[in-house]
Protein backbone atom coordinates (compact mmCIF):
# COMPACT_ATOMS: atom_id res chain seq x y z
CA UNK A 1 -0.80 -15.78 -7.63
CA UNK A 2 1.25 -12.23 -8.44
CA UNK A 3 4.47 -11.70 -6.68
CA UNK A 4 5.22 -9.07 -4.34
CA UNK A 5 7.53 -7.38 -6.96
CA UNK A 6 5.01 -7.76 -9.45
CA UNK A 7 3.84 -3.85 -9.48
CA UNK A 8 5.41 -0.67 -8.23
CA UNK A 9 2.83 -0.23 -5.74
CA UNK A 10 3.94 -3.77 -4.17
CA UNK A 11 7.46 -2.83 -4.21
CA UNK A 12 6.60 0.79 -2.55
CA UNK A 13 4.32 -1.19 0.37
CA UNK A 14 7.67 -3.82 0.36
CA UNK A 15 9.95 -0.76 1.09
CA UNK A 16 7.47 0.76 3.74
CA UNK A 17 7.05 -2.27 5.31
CA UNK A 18 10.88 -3.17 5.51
CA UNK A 19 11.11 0.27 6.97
CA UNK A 20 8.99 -0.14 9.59
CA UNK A 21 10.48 -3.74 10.69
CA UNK A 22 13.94 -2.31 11.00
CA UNK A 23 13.00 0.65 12.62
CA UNK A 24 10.88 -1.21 15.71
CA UNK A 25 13.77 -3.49 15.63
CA UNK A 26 15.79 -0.59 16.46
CA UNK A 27 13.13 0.68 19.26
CA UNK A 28 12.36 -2.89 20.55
CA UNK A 29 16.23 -3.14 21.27
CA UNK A 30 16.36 0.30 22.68
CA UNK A 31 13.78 -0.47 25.14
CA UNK A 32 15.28 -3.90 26.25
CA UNK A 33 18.94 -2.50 26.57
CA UNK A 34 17.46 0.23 29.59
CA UNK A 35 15.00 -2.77 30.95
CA UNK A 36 18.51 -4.42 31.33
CA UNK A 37 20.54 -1.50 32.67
CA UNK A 38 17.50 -0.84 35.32
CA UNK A 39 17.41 -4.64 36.52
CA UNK A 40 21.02 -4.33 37.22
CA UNK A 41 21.42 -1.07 38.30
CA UNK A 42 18.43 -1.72 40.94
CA UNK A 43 19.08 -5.36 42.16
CA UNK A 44 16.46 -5.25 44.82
CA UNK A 45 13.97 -2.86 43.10
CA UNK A 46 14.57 -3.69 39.76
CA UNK A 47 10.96 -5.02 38.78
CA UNK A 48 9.28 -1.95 40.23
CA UNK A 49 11.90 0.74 38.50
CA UNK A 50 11.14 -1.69 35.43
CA UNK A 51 7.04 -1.49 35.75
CA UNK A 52 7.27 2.87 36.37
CA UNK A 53 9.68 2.92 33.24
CA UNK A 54 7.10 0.70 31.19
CA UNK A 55 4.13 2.60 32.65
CA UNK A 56 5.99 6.27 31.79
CA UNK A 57 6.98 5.60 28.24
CA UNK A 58 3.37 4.51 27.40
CA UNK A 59 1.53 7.60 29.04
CA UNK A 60 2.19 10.08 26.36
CA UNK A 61 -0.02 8.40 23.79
CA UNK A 62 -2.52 7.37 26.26
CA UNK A 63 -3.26 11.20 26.81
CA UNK A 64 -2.77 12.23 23.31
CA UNK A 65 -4.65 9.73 21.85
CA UNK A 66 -7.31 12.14 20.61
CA UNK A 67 -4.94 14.24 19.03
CA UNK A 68 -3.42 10.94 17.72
CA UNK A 69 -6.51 9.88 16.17
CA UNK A 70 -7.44 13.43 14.39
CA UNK A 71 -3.74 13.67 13.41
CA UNK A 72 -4.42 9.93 11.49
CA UNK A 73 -7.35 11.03 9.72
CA UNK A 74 -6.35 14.29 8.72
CA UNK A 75 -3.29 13.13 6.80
CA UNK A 76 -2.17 9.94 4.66
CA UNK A 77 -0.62 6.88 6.38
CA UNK A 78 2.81 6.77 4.25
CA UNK A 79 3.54 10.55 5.39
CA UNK A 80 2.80 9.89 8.82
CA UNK A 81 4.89 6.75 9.25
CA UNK A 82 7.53 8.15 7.22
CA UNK A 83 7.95 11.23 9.74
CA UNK A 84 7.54 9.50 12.75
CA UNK A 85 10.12 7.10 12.05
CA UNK A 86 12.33 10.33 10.97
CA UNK A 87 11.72 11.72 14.65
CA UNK A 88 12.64 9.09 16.31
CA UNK A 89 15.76 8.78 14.69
């Protein structure tokens, strides 16, 4: 059984992938801190302000997801993860 740090291509996946966990750790607690300031801001509505906020964050890749798609075969993986995560910061 080979360790993860047993090759340089292991170590570069190891980087990428350490990358990628703290940088949806970073989104995931974006998106709960406005879920939060929504439910409190809207005590009686909150739920509904909640759904239209979950519903409008996920429409731009629903309607780009052909674009998506050719953008994912046209170029490699690492440079497309590596400059999406530099846009959203």
């Amino acid at each position: 059984m080979t360790s993860v740090y047993d090759s340089s291509g292991n170590r570069r996946f190891l980087k990428l992938w350490l990358g990628q966990l703290f940088s949806q750790a970073g989104t995931r607690m974006y998106q709960i801190a406005v879920m939060w300031w929504i439910l409190s801001k809207h005590l009686e509505n909150g739920g509904k302000f909640a759904g239209i906020f979950m519903l409008l964050v996920s429409l731009p890749s629903i309607f780009r997801k052909k674009k998506i798609t050719q953008t994912i075969d046209r170029f490699s993986a690492l440079k497309i993860l590596i400059t999406a995560d530099l846009c959203a910061a």
